[in-house]
Protein backbone atom coordinates (compact mmCIF):
# COMPACT_ATOMS: atom_id res chain seq x y z
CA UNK A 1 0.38 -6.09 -31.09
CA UNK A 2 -1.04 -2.58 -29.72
CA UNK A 3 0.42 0.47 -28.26
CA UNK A 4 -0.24 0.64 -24.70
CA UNK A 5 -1.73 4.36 -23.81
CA UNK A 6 -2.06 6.20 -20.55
CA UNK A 7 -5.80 4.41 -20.17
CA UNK A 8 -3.51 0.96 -19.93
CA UNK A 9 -1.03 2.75 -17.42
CA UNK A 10 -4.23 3.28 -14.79
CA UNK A 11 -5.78 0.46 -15.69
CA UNK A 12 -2.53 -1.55 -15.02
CA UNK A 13 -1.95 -0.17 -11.66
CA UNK A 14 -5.31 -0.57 -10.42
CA UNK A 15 -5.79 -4.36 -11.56
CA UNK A 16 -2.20 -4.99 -10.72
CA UNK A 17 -2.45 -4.01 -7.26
CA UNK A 18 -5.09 -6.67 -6.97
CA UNK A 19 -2.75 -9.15 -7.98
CA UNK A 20 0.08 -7.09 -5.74
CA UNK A 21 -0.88 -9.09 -2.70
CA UNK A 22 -0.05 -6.36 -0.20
CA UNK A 23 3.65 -5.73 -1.92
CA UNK A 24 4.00 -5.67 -5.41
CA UNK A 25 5.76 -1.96 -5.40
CA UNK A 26 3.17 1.72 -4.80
CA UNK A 27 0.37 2.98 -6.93
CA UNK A 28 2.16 6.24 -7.01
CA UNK A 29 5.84 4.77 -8.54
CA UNK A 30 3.42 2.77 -11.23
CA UNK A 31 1.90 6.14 -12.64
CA UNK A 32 4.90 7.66 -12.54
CA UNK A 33 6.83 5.38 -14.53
CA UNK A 34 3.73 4.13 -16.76
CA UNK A 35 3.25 7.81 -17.92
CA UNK A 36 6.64 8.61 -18.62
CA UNK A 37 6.67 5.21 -20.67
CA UNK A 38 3.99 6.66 -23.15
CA UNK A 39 5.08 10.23 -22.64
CA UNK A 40 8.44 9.62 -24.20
CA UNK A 41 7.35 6.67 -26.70
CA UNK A 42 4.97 4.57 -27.78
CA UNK A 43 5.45 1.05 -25.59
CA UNK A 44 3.96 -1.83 -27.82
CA UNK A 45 2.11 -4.48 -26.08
CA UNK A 46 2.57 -8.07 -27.56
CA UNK A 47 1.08 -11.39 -27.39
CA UNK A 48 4.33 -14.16 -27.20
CA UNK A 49 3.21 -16.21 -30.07
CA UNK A 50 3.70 -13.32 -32.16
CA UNK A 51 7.40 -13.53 -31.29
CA UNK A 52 9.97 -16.11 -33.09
CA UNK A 53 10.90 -19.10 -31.06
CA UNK A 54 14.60 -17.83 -31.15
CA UNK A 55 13.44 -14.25 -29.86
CA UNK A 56 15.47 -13.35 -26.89
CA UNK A 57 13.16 -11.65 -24.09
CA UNK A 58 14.33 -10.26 -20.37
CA UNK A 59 12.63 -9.63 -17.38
CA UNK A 60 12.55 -5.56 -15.82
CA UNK A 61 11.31 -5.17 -12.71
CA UNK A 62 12.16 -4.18 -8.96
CA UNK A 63 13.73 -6.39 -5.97
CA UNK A 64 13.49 -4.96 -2.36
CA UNK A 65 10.46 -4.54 0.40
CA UNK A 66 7.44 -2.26 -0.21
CA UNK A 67 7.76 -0.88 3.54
CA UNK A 68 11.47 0.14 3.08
CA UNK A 69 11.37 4.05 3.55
CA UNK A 70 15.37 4.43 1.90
CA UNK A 71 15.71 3.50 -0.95
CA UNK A 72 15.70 5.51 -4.90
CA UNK A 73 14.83 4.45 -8.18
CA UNK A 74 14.48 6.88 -10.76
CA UNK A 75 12.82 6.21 -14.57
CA UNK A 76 17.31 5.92 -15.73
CA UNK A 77 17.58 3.36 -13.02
CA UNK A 78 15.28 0.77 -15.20
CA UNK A 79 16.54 1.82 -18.09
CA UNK A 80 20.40 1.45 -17.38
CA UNK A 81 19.63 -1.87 -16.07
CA UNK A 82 18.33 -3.14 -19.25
CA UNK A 83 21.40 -1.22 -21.18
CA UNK A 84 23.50 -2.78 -19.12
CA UNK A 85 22.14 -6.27 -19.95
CA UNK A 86 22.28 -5.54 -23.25
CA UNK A 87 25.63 -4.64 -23.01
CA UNK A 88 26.95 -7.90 -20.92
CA UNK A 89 24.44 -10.11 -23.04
CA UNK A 90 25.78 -11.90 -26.40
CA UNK A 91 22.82 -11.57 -28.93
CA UNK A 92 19.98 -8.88 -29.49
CA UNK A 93 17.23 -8.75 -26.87
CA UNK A 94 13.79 -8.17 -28.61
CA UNK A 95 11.59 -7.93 -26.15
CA UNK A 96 11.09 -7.48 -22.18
CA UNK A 97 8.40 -9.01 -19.65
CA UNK A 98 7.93 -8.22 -15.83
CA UNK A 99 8.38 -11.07 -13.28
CA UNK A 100 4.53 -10.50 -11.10
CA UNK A 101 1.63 -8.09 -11.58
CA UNK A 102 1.60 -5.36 -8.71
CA UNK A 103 0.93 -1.84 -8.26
CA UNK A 104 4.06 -0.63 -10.27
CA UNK A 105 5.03 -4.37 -11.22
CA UNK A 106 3.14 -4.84 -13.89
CA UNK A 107 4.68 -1.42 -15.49
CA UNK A 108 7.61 -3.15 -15.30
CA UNK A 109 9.98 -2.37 -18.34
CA UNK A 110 7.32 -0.37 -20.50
CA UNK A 111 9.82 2.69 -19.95
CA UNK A 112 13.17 0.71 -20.87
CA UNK A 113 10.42 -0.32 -23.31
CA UNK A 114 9.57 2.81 -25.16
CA UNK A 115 13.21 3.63 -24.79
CA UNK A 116 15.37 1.25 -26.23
CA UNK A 117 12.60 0.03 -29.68
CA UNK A 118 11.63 -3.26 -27.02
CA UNK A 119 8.68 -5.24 -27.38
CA UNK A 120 6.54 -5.43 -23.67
CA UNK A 121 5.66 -9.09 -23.97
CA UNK A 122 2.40 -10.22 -22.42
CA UNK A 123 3.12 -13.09 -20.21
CA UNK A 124 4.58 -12.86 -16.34
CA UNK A 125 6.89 -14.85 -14.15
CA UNK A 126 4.16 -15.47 -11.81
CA UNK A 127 0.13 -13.88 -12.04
CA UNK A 128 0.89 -12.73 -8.45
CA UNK A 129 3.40 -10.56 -7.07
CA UNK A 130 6.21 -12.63 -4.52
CA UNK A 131 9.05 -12.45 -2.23
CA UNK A 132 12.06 -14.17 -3.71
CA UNK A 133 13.31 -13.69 -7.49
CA UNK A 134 13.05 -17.51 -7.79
CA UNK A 135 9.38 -17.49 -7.38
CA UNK A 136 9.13 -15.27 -10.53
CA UNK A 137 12.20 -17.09 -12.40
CA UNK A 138 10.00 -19.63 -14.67
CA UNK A 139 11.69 -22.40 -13.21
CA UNK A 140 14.83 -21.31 -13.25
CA UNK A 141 16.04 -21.32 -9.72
CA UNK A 142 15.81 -25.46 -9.89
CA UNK A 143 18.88 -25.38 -12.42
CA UNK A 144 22.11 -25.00 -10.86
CA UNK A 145 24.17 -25.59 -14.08
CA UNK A 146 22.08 -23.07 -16.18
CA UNK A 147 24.05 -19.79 -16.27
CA UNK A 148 22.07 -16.50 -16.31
CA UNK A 149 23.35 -12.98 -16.08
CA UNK A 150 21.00 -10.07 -13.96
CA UNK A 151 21.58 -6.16 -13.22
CA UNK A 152 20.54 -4.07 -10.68
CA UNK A 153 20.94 -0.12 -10.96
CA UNK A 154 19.73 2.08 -8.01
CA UNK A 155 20.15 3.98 -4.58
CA UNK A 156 20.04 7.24 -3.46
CA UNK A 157 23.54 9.33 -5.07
CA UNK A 158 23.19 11.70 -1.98
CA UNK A 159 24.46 9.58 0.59
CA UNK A 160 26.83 6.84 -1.58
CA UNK A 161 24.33 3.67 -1.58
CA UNK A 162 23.82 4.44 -5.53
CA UNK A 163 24.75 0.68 -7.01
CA UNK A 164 25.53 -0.68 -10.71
CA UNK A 165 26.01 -4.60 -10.28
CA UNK A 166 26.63 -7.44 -12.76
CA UNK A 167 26.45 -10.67 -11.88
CA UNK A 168 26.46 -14.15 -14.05
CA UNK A 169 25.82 -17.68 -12.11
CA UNK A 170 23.15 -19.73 -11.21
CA UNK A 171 19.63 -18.14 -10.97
CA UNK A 172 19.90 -19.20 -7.95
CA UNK A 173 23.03 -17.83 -6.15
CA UNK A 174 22.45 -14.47 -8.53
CA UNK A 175 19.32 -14.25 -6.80
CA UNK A 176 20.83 -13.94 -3.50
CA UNK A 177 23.37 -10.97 -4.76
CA UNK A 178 21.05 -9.26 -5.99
CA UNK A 179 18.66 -9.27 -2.68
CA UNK A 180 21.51 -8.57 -1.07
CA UNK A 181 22.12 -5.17 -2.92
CA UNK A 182 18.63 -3.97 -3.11
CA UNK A 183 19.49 -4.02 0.98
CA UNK A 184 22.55 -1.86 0.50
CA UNK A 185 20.58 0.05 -1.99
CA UNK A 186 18.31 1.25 0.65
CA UNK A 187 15.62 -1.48 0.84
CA UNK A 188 14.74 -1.57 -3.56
CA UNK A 189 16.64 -1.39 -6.81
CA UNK A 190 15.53 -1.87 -10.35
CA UNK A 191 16.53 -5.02 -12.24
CA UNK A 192 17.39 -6.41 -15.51
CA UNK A 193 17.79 -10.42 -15.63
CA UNK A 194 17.65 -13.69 -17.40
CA UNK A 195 17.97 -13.53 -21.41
CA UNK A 196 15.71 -16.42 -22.29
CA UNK A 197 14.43 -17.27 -25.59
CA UNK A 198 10.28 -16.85 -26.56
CA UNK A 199 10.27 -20.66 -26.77
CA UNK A 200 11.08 -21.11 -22.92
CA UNK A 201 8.40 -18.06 -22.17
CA UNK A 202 5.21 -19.94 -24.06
CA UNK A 203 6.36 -22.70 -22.11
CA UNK A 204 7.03 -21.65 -18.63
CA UNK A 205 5.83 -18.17 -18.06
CA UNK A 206 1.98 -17.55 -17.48
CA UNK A 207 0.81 -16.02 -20.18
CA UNK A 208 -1.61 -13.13 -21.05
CA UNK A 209 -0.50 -11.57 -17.15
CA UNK A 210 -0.17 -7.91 -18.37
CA UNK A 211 -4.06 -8.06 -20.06
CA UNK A 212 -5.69 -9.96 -16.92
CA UNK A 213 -4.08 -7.08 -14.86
CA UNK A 214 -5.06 -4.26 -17.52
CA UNK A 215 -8.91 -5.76 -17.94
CA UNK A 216 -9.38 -6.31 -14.09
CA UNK A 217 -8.09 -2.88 -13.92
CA UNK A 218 -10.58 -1.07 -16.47
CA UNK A 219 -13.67 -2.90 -14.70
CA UNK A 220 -12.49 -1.57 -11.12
CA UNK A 221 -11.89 1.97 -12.33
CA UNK A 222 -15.59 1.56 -14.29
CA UNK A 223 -17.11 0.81 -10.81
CA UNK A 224 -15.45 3.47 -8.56
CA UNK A 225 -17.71 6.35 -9.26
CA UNK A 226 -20.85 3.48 -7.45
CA UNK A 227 -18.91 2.93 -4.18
CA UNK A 228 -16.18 0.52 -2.31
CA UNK A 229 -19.16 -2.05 -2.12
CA UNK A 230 -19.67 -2.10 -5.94
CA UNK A 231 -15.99 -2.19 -6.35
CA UNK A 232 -15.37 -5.17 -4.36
CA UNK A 233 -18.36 -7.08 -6.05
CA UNK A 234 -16.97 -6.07 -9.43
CA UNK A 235 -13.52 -7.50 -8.50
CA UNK A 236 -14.93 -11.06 -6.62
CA UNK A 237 -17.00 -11.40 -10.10
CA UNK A 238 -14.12 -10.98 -12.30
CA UNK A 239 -11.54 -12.82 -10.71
CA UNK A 240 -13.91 -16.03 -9.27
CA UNK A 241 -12.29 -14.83 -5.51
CA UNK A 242 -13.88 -15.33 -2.66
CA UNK A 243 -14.28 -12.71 0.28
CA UNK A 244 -12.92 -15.28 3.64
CA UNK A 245 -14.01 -12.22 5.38
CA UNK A 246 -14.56 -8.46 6.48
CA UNK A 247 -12.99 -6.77 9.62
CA UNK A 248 -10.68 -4.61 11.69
CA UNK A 249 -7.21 -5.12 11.90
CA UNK A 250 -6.08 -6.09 15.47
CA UNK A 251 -2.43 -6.29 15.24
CA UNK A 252 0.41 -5.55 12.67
CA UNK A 253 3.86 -7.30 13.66
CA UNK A 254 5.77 -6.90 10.54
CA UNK A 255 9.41 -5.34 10.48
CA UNK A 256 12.09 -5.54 7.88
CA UNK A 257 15.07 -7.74 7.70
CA UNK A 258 17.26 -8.01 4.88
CA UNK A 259 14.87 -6.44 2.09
CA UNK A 260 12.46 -8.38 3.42
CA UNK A 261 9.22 -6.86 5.31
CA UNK A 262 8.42 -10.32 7.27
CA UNK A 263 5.87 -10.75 10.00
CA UNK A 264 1.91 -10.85 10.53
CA UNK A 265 -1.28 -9.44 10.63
CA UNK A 266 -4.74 -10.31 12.32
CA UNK A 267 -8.09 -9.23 11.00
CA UNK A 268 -11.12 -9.89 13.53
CA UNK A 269 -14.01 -11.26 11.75
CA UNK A 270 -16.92 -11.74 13.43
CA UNK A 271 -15.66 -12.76 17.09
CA UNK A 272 -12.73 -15.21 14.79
CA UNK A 273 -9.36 -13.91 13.52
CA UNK A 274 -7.90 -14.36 10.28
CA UNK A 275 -3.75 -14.12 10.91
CA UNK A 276 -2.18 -12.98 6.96
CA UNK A 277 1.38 -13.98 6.78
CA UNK A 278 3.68 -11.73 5.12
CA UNK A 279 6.75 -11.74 3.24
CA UNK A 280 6.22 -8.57 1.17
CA UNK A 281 2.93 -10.27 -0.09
CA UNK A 282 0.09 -12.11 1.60
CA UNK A 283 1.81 -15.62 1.16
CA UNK A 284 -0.96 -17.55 3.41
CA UNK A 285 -3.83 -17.00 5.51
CA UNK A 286 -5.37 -19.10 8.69
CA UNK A 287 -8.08 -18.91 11.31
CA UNK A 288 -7.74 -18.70 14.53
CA UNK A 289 -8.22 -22.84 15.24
CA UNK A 290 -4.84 -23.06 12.58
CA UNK A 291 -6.78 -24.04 9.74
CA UNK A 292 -4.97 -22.66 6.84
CA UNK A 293 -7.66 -20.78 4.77
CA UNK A 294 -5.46 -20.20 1.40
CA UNK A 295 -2.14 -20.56 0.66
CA UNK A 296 -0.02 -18.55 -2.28
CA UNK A 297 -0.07 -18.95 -5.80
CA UNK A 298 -3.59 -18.65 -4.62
CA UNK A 299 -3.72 -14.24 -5.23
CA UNK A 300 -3.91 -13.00 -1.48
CA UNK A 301 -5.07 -9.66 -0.95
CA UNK A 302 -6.58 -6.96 1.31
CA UNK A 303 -9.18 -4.66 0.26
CA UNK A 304 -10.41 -1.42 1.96
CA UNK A 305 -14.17 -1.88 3.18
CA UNK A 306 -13.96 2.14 2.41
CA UNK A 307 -12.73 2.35 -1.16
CA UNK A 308 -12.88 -0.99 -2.32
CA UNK A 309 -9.63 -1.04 -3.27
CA UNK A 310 -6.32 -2.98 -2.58
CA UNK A 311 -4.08 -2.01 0.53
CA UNK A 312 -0.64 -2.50 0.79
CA UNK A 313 1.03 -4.38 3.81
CA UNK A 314 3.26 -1.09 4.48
CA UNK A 315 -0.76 0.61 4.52
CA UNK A 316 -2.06 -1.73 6.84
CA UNK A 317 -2.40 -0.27 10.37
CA UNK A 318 -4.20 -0.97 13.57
CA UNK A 319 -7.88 -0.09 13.38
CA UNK A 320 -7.93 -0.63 9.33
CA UNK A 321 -11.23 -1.79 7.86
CA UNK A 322 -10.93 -4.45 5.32
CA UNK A 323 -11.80 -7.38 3.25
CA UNK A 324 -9.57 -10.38 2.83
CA UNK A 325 -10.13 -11.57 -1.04
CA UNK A 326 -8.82 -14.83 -2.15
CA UNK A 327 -8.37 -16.25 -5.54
CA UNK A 328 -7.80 -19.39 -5.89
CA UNK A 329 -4.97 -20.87 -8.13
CA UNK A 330 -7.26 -22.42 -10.21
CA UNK A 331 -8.45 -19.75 -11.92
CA UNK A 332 -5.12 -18.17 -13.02
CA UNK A 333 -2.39 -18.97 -15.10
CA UNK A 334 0.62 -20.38 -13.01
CA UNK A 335 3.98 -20.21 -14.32
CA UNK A 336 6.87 -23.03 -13.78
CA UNK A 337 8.05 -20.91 -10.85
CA UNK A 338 5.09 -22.14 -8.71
CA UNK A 339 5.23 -25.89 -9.38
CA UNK A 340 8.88 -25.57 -9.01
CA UNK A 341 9.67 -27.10 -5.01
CA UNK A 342 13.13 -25.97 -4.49
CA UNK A 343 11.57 -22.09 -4.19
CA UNK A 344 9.39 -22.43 -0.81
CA UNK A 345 12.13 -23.88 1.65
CA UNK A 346 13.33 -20.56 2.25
CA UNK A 347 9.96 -18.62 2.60
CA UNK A 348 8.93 -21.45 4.50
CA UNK A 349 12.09 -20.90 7.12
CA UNK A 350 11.74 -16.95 7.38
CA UNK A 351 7.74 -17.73 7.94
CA UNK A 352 8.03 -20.02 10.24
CA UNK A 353 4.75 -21.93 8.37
CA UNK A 354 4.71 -24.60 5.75
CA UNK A 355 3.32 -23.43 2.21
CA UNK A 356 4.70 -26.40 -0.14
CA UNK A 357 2.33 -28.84 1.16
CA UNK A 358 -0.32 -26.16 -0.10
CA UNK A 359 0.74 -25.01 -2.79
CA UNK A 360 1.64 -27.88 -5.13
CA UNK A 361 -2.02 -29.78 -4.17
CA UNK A 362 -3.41 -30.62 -7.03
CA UNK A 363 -1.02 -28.66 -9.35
CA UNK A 364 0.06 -30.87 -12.45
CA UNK A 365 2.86 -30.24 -14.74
């Protein structure tokens, strides 16, 4: 166990937006509510073996579209969500883990945290930030007669799309709801969800997310002050990723639908194109012959030639100078959620591209 400090809040952000893959919430909401999480208390960061089997731990984080322009969530938001839980949930919650990395993600519950005498637990739903709730759900969304509950608190007050919404079902159909009010919401809403004991975490979340986010971080923020150059190198060499490519961005077609920003964007490299398919995050990547270059869990993500560092799909634009890093899945931890089948059909339908057939290659259980 440690206290995480205001170092770990940057250093979270700026590794997490790495594993962000284009979404993955803003750099700007993850200081925010990363400094107000050690302003207020002292969040303690801990290792899930350190935790009883019979511990019960939640997930905190944020459901909605980066590139939604509508939408509120304030520090009480998180924190009423996870009071809320704790309120509809028989049993004491000890602890609280975040679903992906990203570039608020990864803060995810360090302020409910501090708050409300939680542990942050050091293991994610997935290494990578993702679309759907099921992809972060630890295997989860595959059992229809497992009965969860999950909260969502947010929306702007002003104009009446403020929501407070309890639901208990299926991961699966819960998941739905809850997409369903981060749209009403205004586009994102903060969540509470699934009480699970530490035994089904060791076994089914990847483990160690929040320090492979947090180290990845304090090595990019070390080689900022040498140039974008040295900060790309520095993040290749400590992730194993490979560069596919540098170039300008040709066309963005991406537009929102139903908390969803869906679409694509090309990248001209060298006289080819590299088309990025988006649904929030970077969820696969082809030339311009069709030949699919990398495929998520494989971390996805776009780097600016000019600062080295990540750039959101809502960021992107026309003209944009980047690099397109890849990491394969082989070289991070990958939760249930990812080897789980039942979660790509409906990426798979809104992209218009198969990603199963990728995917599970070569992943064993």
């Amino acid at each position: 166990m440690r206290i995480l400090t205001n170092e770990d809040v940057w250093a979270a952000v700026r590794g997490g937006s790495v594993f962000a893959c284009g979404g993955g919430g803003w750099v700007d909401h993850g200081l925010q509510i990363g400094g107000a999480a050690v302003a207020i208390g002292q969040p303690r960061l801990v290792s899930v073996d350190e935790l009883p089997d019979d511990a019960i731990i939640i997930t905190a984080t944020a459901i909605g579209a980066p590139a939604g322009t509508d939408w509120q969530m304030l520090g009480t938001d998180y924190i009423k969500a996870v009071k809320l839980l704790q309120e509809s949930y028989d049993g004491k919650i000890v602890g609280v883990m975040t679903p992906q990395n990203g570039m608020s993600s990864t803060i995810n519950g360090w302020l409910p945290a501090a708050l409300l005498d939680l542990v942050v637990v050091d293991a994610t739903g997935d290494i990578r930030a993702h679309p759907t709730g099921k992809m972060g759900s630890m295997g989860l969304a595959a059992l229809d007669d497992f009965e969860t509950i999950q909260v969502v608190v947010g929306g702007k007050r002003e104009n009446g799309s403020y929501l407070e919404l309890v639901v208990k079902g299926s991961p699966s159909k819960t998941s739905n709801i809850l997409r369903t009010a981060a749209d009403q919401a205004g586009g994102f809403i903060a969540s509470a969800r699934h009480p699970l004991p530490a035994s089904y975490i060791k076994k089914h979340a990847a483990i160690g997310g929040i320090t492979i986010a947090i180290e990845l971080g304090k090595a990019i923020i070390a080689a900022q002050p040498q140039g974008a150059q040295a900060v790309i190198d520095t993040i290749v060499t400590q992730t194993n990723g490979t560069i596919l490519g540098e170039g300008v961005v040709t066309r963005r077609e991406v537009h929102y639908s139903g908390a969803f920003d869906i679409g694509t964007i090309d990248v001209n490299v060298d006289g080819d194109t590299i088309t990025l398919h988006v649904m929030n995050e970077y969820m696969a990547a082809d030339d311009s012959r069709g030949n699919r270059l990398t495929t998520y869990p494989d971390v996805i993500t776009t780097l600016s030639t000019e600062t080295g560092l990540p750039v959101s799909v809502g960021h992107v634009e026309v003209g944009s100078k980047l690099a397109v890093l890849s990491i394969n899945k082989s070289e991070v931890p990958l939760s249930s959620s990812v080897k789980d089948p039942t979660v790509y059909p409906e990426v798979e339908k809104a992209l218009g591209i198969p990603l199963a057939a990728y995917a599970l290659e070569g992943i064993q259980e």
